[in-house]
Each structure stands twice: as C-alpha cells, then as structure tokens.
Protein backbone atom coordinates (compact mmCIF):
# COMPACT_ATOMS: atom_id res chain seq x y z
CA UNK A 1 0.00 0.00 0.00
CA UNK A 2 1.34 3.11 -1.49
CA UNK A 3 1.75 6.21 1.71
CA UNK A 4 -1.06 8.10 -0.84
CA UNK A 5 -3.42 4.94 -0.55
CA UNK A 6 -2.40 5.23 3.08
CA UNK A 7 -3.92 8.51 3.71
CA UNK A 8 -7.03 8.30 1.02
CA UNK A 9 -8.16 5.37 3.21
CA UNK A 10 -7.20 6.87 6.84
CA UNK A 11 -9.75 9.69 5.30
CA UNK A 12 -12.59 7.32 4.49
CA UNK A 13 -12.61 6.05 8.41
CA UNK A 14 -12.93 9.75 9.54
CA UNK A 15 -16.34 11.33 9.41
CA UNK A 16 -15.04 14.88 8.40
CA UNK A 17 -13.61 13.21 5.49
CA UNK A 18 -9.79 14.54 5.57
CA UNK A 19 -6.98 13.65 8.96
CA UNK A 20 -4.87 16.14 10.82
CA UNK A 21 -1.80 15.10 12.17
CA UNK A 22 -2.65 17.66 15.41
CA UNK A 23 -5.76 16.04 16.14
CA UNK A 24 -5.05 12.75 19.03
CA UNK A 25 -8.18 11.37 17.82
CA UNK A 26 -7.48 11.20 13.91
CA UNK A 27 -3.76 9.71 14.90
CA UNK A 28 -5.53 7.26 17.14
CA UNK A 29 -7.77 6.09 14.04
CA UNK A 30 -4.86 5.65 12.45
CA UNK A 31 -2.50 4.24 14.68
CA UNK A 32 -5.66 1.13 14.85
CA UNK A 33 -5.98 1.02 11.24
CA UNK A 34 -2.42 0.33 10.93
CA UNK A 35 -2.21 -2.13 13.44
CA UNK A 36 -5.23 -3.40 11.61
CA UNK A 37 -3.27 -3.90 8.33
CA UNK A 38 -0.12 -5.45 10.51
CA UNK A 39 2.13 -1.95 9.46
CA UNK A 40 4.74 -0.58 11.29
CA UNK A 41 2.82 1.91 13.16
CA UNK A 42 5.19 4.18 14.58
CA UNK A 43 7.74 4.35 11.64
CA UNK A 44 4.77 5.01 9.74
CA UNK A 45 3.47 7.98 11.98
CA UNK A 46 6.83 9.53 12.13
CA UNK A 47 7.59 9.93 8.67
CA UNK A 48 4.05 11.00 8.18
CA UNK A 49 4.33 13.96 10.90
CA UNK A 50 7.70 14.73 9.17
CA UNK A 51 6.51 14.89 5.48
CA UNK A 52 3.21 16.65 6.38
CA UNK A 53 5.32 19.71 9.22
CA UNK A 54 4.45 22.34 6.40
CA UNK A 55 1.33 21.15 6.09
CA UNK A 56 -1.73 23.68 6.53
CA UNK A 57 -4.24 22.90 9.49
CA UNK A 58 -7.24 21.12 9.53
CA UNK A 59 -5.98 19.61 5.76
CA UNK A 60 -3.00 17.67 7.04
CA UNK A 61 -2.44 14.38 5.16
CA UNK A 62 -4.21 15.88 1.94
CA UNK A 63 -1.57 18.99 1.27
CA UNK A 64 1.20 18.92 -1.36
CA UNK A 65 4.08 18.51 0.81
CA UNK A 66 8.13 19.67 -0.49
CA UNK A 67 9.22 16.55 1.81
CA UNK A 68 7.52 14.22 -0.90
CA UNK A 69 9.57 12.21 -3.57
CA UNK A 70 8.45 13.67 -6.98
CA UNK A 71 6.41 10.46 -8.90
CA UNK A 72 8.22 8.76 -11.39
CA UNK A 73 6.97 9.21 -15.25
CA UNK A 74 5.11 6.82 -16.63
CA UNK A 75 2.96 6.39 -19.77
CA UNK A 76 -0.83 6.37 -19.35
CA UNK A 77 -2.19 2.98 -17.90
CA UNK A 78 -6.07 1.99 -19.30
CA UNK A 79 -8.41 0.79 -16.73
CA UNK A 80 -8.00 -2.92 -17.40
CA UNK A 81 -4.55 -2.05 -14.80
CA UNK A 82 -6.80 -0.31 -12.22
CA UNK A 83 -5.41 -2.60 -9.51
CA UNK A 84 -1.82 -1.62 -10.20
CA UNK A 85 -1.44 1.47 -11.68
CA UNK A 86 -1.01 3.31 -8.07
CA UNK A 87 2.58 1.28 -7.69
CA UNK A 88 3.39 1.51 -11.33
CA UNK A 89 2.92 5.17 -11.25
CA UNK A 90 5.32 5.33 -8.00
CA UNK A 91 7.77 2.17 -8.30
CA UNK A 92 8.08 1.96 -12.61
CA UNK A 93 7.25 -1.41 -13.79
CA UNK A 94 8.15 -5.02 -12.29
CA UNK A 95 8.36 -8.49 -13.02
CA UNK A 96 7.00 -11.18 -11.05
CA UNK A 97 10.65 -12.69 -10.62
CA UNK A 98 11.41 -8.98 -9.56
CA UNK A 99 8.35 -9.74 -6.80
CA UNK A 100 9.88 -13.05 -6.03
CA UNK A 101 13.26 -12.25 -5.43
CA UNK A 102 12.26 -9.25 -3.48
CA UNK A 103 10.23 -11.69 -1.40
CA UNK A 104 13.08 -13.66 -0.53
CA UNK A 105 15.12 -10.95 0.67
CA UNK A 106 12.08 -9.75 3.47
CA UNK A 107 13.07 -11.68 6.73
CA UNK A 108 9.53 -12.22 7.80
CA UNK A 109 7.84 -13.95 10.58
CA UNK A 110 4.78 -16.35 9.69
CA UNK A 111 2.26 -14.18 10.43
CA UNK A 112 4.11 -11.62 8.47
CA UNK A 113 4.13 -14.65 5.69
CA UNK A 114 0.13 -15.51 6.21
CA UNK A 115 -0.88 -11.93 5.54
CA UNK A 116 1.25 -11.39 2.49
CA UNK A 117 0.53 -14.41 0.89
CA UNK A 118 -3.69 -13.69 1.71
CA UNK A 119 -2.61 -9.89 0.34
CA UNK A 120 -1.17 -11.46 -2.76
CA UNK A 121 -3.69 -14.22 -3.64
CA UNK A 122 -6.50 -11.39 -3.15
CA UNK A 123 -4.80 -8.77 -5.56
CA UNK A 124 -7.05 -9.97 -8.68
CA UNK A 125 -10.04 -9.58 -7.11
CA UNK A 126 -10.31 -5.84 -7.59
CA UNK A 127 -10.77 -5.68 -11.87
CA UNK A 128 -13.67 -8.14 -11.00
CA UNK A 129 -15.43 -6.23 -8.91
CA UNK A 130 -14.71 -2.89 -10.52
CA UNK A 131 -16.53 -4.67 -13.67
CA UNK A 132 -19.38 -5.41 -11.47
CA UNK A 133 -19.82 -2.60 -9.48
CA UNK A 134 -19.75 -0.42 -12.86
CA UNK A 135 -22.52 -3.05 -14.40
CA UNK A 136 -24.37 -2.19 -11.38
CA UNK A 137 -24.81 1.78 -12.09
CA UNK A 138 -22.36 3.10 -10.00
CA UNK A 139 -20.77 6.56 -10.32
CA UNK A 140 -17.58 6.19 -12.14
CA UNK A 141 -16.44 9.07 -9.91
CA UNK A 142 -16.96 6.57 -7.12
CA UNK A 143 -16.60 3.34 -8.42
CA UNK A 144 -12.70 2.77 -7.71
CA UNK A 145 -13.40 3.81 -4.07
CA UNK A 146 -15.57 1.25 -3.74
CA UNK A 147 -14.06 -1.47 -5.22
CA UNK A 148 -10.68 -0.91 -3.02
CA UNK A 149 -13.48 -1.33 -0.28
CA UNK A 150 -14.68 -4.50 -0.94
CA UNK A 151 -11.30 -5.33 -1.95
CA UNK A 152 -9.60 -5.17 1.48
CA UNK A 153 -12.99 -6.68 2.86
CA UNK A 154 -11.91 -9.78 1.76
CA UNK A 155 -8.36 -9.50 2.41
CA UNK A 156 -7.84 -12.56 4.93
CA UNK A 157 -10.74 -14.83 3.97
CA UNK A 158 -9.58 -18.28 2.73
CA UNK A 159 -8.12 -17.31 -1.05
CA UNK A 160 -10.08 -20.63 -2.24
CA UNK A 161 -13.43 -18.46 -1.09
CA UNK A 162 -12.12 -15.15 -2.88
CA UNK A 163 -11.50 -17.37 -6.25
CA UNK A 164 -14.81 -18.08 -5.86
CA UNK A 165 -16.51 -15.00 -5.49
CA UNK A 166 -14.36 -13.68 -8.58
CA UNK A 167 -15.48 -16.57 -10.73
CA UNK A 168 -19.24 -15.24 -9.62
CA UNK A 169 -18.65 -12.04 -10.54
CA UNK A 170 -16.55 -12.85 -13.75
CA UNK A 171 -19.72 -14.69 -15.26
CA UNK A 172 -22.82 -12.88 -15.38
CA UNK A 173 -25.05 -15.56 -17.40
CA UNK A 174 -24.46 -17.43 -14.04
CA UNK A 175 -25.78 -14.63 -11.69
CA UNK A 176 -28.55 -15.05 -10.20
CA UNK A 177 -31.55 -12.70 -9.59
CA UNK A 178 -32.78 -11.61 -6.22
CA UNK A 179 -35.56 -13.87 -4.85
CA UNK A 180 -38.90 -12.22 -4.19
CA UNK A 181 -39.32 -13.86 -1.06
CA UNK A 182 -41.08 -12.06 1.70
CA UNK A 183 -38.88 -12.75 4.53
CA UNK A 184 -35.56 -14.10 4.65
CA UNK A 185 -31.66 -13.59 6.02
CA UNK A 186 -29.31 -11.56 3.99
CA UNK A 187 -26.21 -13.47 5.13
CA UNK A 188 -27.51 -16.89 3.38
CA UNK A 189 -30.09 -15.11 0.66
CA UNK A 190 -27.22 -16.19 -2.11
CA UNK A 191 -26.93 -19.94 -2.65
CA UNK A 192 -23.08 -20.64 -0.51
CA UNK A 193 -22.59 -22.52 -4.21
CA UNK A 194 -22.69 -19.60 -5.61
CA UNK A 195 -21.25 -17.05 -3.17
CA UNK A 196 -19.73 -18.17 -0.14
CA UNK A 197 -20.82 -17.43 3.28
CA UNK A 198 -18.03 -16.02 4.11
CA UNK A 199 -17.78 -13.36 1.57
CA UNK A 200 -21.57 -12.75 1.95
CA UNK A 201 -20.95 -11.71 5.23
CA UNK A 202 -18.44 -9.30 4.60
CA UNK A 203 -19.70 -7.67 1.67
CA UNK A 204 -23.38 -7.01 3.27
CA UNK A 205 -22.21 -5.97 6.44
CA UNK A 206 -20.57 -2.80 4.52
CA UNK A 207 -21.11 0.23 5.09
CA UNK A 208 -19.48 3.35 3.06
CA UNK A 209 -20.27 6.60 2.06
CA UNK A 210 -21.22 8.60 -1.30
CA UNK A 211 -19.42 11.32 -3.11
CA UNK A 212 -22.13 13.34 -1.29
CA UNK A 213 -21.08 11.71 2.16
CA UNK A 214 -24.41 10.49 2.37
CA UNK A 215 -24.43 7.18 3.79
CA UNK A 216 -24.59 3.73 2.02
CA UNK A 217 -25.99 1.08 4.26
CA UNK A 218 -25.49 -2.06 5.46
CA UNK A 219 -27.09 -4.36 2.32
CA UNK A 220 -26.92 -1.82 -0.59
CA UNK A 221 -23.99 -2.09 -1.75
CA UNK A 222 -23.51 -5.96 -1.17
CA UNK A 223 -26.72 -7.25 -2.70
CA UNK A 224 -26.11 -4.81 -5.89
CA UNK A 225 -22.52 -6.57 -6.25
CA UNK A 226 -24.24 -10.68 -6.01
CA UNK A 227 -27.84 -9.93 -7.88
CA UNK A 228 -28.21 -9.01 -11.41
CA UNK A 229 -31.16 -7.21 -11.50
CA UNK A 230 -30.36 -5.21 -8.59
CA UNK A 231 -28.34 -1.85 -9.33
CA UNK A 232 -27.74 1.87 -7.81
CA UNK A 233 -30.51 3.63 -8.22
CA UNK A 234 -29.80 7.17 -10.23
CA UNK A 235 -33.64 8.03 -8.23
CA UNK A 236 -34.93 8.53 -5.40
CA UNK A 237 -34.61 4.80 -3.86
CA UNK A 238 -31.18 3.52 -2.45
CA UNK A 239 -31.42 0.74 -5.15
CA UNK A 240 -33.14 0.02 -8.28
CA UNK A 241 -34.34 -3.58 -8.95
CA UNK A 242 -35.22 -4.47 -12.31
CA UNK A 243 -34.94 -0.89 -13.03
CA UNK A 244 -37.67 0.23 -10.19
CA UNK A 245 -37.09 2.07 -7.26
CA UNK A 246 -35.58 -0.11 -4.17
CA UNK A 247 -35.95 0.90 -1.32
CA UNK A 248 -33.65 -0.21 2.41
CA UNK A 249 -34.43 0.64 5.75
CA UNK A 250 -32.28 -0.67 8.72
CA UNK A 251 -32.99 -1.07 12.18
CA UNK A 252 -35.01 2.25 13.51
CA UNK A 253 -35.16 3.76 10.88
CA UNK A 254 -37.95 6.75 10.27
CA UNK A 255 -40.11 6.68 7.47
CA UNK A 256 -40.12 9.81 6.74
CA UNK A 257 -39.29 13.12 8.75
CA UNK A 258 -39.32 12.61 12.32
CA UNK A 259 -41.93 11.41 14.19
CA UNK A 260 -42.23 13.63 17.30
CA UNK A 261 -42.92 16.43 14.54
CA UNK A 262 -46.28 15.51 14.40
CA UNK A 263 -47.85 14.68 17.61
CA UNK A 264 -51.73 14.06 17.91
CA UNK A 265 -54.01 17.22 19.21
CA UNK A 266 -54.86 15.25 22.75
CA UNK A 267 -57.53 18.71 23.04
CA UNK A 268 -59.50 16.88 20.44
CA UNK A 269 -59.61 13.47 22.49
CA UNK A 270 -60.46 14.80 25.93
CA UNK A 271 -64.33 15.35 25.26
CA UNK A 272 -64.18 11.23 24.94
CA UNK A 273 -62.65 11.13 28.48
CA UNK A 274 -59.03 10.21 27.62
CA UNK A 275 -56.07 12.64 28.86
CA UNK A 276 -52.70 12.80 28.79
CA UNK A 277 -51.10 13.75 32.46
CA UNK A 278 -47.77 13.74 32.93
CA UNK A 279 -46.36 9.98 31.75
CA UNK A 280 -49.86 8.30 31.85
CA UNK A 281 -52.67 8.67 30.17
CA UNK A 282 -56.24 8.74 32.23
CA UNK A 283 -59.99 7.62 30.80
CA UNK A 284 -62.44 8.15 32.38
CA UNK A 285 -64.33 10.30 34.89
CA UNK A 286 -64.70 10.35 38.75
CA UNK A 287 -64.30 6.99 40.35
CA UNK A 288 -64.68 5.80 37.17
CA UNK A 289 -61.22 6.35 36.19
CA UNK A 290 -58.48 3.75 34.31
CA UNK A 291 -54.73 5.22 33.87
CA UNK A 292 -52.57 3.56 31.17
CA UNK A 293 -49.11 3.79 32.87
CA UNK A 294 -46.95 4.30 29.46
CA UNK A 295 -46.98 6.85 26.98
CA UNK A 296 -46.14 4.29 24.53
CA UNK A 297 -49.39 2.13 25.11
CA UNK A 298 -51.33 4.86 23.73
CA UNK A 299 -52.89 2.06 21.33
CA UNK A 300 -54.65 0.53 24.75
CA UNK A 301 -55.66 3.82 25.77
CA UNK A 302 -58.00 4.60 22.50
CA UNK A 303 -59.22 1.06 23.03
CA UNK A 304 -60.16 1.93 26.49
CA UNK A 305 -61.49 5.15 25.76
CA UNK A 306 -63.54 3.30 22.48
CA UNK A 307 -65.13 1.27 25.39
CA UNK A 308 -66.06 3.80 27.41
CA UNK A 309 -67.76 6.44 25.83
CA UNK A 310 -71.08 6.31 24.59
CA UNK A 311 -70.58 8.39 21.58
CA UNK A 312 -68.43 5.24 19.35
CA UNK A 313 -69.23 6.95 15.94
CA UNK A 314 -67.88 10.28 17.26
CA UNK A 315 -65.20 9.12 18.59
CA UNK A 316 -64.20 7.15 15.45
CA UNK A 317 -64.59 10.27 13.24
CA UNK A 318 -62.44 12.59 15.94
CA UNK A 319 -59.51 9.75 15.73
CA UNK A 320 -59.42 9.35 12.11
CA UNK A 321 -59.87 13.06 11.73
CA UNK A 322 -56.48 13.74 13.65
CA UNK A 323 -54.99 10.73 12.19
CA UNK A 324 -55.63 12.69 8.96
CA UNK A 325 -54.63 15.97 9.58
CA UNK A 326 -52.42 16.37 12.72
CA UNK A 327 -50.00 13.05 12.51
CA UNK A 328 -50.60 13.71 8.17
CA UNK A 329 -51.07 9.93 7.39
CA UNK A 330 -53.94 11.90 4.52
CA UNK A 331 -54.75 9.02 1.96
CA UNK A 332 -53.68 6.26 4.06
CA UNK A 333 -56.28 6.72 6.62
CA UNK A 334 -58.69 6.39 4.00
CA UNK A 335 -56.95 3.11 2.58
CA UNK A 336 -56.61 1.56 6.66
CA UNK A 337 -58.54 3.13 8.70
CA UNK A 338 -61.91 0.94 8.75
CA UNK A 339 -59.40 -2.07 9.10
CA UNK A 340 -58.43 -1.11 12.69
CA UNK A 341 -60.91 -2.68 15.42
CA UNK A 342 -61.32 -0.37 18.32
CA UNK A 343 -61.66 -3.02 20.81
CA UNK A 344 -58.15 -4.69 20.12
CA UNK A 345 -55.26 -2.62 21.41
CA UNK A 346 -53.03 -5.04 18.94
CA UNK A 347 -55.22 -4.54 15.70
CA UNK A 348 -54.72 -0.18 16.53
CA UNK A 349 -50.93 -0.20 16.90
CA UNK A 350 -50.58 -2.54 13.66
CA UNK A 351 -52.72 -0.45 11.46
CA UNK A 352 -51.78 2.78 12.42
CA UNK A 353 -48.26 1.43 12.40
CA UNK A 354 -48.84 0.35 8.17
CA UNK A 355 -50.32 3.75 7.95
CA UNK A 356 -47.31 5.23 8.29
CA UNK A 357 -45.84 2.54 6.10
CA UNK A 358 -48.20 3.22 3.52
CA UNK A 359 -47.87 7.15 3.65
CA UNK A 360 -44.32 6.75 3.14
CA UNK A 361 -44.36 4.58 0.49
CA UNK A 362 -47.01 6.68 -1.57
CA UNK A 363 -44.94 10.11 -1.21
CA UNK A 364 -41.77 8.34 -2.22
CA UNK A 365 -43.06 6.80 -4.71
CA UNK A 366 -40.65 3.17 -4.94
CA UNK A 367 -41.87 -0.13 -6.09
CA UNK A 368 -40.25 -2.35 -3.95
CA UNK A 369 -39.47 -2.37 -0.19
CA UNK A 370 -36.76 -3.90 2.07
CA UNK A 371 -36.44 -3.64 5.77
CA UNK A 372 -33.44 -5.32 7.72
CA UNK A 373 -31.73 -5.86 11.68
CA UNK A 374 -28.90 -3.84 10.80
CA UNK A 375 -28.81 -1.28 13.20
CA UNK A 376 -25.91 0.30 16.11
CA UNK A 377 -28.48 0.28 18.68
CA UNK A 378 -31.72 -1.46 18.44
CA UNK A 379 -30.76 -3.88 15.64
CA UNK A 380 -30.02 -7.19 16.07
CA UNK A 381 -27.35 -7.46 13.11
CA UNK A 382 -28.65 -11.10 11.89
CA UNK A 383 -28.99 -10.27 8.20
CA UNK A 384 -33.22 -11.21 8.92
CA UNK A 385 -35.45 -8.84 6.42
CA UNK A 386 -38.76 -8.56 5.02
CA UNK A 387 -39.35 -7.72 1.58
CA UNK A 388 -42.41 -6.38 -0.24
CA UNK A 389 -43.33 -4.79 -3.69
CA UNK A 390 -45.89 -3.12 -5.91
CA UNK A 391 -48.41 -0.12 -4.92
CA UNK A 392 -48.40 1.32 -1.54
CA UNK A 393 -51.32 -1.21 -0.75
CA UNK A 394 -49.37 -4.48 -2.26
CA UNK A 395 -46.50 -2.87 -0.18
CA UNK A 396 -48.69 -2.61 3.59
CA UNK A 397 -50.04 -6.10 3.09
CA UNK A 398 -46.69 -7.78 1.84
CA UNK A 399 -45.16 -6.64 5.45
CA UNK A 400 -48.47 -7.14 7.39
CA UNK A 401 -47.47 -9.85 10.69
CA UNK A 402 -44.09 -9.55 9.28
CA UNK A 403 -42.62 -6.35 10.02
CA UNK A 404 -42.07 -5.01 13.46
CA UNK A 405 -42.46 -1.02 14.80
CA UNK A 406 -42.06 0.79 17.66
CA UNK A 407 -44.91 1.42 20.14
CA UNK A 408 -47.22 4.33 19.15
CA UNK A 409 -48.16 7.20 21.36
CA UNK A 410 -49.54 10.25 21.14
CA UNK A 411 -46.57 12.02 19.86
CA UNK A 412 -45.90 9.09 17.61
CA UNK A 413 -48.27 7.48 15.38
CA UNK A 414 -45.33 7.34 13.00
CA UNK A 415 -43.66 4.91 14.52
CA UNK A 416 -39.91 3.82 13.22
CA UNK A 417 -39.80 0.06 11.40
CA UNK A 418 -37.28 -2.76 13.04
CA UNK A 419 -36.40 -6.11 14.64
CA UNK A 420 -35.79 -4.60 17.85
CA UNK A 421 -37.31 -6.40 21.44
CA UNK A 422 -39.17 -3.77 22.47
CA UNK A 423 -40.91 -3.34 19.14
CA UNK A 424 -44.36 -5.26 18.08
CA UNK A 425 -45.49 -7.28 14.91
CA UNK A 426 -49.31 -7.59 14.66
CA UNK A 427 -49.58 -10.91 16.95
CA UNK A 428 -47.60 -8.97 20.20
CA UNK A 429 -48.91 -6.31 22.20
C-alpha cells in the first residue's frame, strides 16, 4: 500500500472526510488502522508527521508537501490495470521474478508470511469487482473507491473463497436474480454454491459513504454486487431492482421526517374522556377512572377510551380526523382506517403502524421495499429482512405480521420500522 493509498483510506474512516496530524483522535484512528493492516505503526506515523510539518491545518495528510519524492513518469495505464497502476505510477514497472526475489530478501515472521501471501492471492479480485460494481450503475467518480473497499474486505478470507466470489462475478449468465421472497436472512439469501458465506458476510455488512457523504448502508452495496437485477438507483430509492425504485431501511429507521414532529391534538380526544397527564394517560371520569401507565401504550388507551364512551361513531370520526390531519397519514387513513378494530389494542398499533408505512411509500413513490436488523443500537445485526413490492397497498399487506415497529403514542403514530425487542409485529402487544 502506497503512503497516498495510506492517507485516502485513513480519510474514508474519519467522518469529516480529511486527517490532521494535530488532532489525538485522527492519529488514534490511524495508529488502529495500521495495526489493523499489521504496518509498522510508529515508523509510519513519524515519517508522516515529518513529510506533512508544512502542512496547513485542519488539511493535514491531503496537502502537497516539499518533503515528498516527486512520482516517477510513466505512460498512461487503461483501466484494465486499475489494480496496479497506483505502484506503477510510484515504483516503474516489475516483473514477477522482480516480486519473487524481493520476497526472498524480506526476513519475515509467519504471520508476516500468512498476511502477504492472503494480500497477494486477493490482488485480482479488484478488476472483478470494478466490472461489477460499474454493471451495477455506480458513479464512475466513485466506483474505484468502492471497489478498493470491498477489496480489502476480503483481504484474509480463505483465497479458495475469494477465487470463488471472482469466478461469480466474472460470469454474469451465471448470476442469479434476487428472490422475491417475503422474509428471509441476507447473510444466506445467495446460494453458498454460488457465493460463499463467508464473503456474503463481509460484503453485506458494509457500510461506506457517497461522493455526497451520504451514507450507504449495510445491504446496498452488497446485494447490488451478487444480484443481477439489482443496481444503484440514479432516483430517489437507495437501489433500483429491475430498473424500479428499491428501497432499504435498517434497524429504527424513520419513514419519513421525524416522528415527534407531528404529535396528535390530545384537546381533540379529551371530550371522549381520555387525557394525557404527565407519563400516563387517564380515561375516564370520577371513580370511574383507568390510567394507562406508558406513553407508549397509547394504542390501549383509545381502546379503552372506544369502550367507554357512549358516543363510538364520534369518537371514530375525531380519531381518524387527527390521524388525517395532525399526525398527516392523509390518503392512508382512507386506505386503513376501517381495518383497525377499536376493541383490540393489537389490531390499533398494527394499522396505524402500516399507515405510516403506507404514507411513506405513496410520497416516495418506490416499487419495492426492504427492511433489515442492521442497526448500532436497536438492531439485532442477523442479516433477517422482510421484503415487499408493488403499490403502496401491495407494499402494507406484503409486510403485514411480518414487520415489526415501535410502540405508538400520542406524539408518535409514525412509529420507526425494526427487529428490535421492544418493538411489536401484529400478533404482540
């Protein structure tokens, strides 16, 4: 690794995008990424503080620095030497009894000899996946990036799993499309005869980001690599399969802006008895009185209230007259609302829940739908998803008893979508 290919990828692990030499925190990223790679970390450092003393601050690592050794002339390389053109462009050109006989001078230790010899066997893997990753759609400006990612992804797997993968990716005839299924695990969704485990598990677990830094998650990238009719999306979605929107969520993830932005007018609910005090909600009147004890069981509270008035119809029309206008759910209300049964706690968090679904899905406008446990908090990072596709209505019923979302109250009824514990599918409540 070149010290340029050094610093573009000690910039990729920082979330401002560039290192500074004066900053403890960017050195300690890179002091672990180094160790990571099995470098000589403090040699490494020190001629890096030395080259960069000049440097400007805040842009340290990325400045032109008088310290470094002019590059070496060479004559334009095509893309078919992608992989190699960074050490041609520094080094001239070598043979491969050049590489061996340099090999045999290095007095290195067997790990030393393990890594290199992984390092070595995984060098052809990046033209392969460049050719893939630009079949898939992706930016050309971004497309390189990328495939260096994915490249050092696979690094240390078994080289007999890498060949693999590359023999995948070198045949598309053999690819194979993704499986409409409704529910399934992302880690084993590719046959292992196909694309091994192994590999599966690195390449969806990656995360990167954009040319925008917006962030590519966990999924995207990997499932546009292994499935043919899966690509970027140049749209709205974060993928496009078979040329349609796609669209990922992870683990809590909002549909939409965020919830608490559009709480329910409890004024209009309070001539039917139910109240909001403090961190409980109250129905009733007098002695008469039942508290619901969490703000997020809001879903038993309407029930309750339901129950207990003796105006039902007006009640209905109040709820699905603020579902309407104050949380916004608009059309979806009219496509859900006479589903939900007033008496079942369960049956009002689930449909409410799919209305948000279903609002989201009709603004956005994407075919198809994907939600996963990949999360930093709440997610349980098992590769389980649900999958659905077609109108905003083939959508809602596609992840109906499948996907879970968080508890609704009154200053959520656009509740986020996950795997997480504390969440509920339609038979839990």
């Amino acid at each position: 690794m070149t010290l340029k290919e050094l610093v573009l990828e000690w910039s990729y692990r920082l979330d401002k995008g560039y290192p500074d030499m004066g900053n403890p925190s960017d050195i300690q990223v890179l002091k672990e990424m180094l160790e990571q790679m099995d470098l000589p970390t403090d040699d490494i450092i020190s001629q890096m503080s030395y080259a960069n003393k000049d440097g400007k601050p805040g842009t340290t690592g990325l400045e032109p620095s008088p310290y470094e050794t002019p590059p070496i002339k060479t004559k334009p390389i095509d893309d078919e030497d992608d992989e190699i053109s960074p050490l041609r462009a520094q080094l001239g050109s070598h043979t491969k009894k050049d590489l061996v006989a340099l090999i045999n001078k290095m007095d290195l230790d067997n790990k030393q000899i393990q890594k290199m010899y992984h390092r070595i066997s995984n060098f052809g893997t990046y033209k392969p996946i460049l050719k893939s990753l630009r079949a898939s759609n992706y930016k050309e400006s971004e497309v390189k990036r990328y495939s260096s990612e994915i490249q050092n992804l696979l690094e240390d797997l078994d080289p007999k799993e890498t060949t693999q993968f590359v023999e995948y990716l070198s045949n598309p005839e053999k690819q194979i499309e993704f499986p409409f299924k409704s529910e399934g695990n992302l880690f084993n969704i590719m046959p292992s005869n196909k694309v091994p485990a192994s590999v599966m598990s690195k390449i969806i677990s990656h995360t990167t980001q954009d040319e925008g830094k917006r962030g590519v998650g966990m999924g995207e990238m990997g499932m546009a690599l292994v499935f043919k009719n899966i690509t970027d999306s140049r749209g709205k979605g974060d993928l496009a399969l078979n040329g349609e929107e796609f669209e990922i969520k992870g683990a809590g993830a909002t549909l939409g802006e965020k919830p608490d932005m559009f709480p329910v007018d409890m004024s209009k609910l309070e001539p039917f008895g139910l109240r909001k005090v403090g961190k409980t909600y109250e129905i009733g009147e007098g002695e008469n009185i039942s508290i619901v004890s969490r703000l997020n069981r809001f879903a038993e509270a309407l029930s309750l209230t339901y129950n207990k008035t003796d105006r039902k119809e007006e009640f209905k029309n109040t709820l699905k007259d603020t579902l309407t206008n104050d949380v916004g759910h608009g059309e979806a209300v009219n496509a859900l609302f006479n589903k939900i049964d007033l008496n079942n706690p369960e049956n009002i968090q689930r449909e409410i829940a799919l209305m948000n679904l279903y609002r989201y899905v009709a603004k956005e406008g994407f075919r198809h739908f994907l939600a996963h446990d990949f999360g930093k908090a709440i997610g349980g990072n098992t590769g389980k998803y649900v999958y659905a596709g077609g109108s905003p209505g083939g959508i809602v019923d596609g992840v109906r008893g499948l996907a879970k979302f968080e508890k609704i109250s009154w200053n959520n009824c656009r509740p986020r979508i996950g795997f997480a514990n504390t969440y509920l599918e339609e038979d839990l409540y």
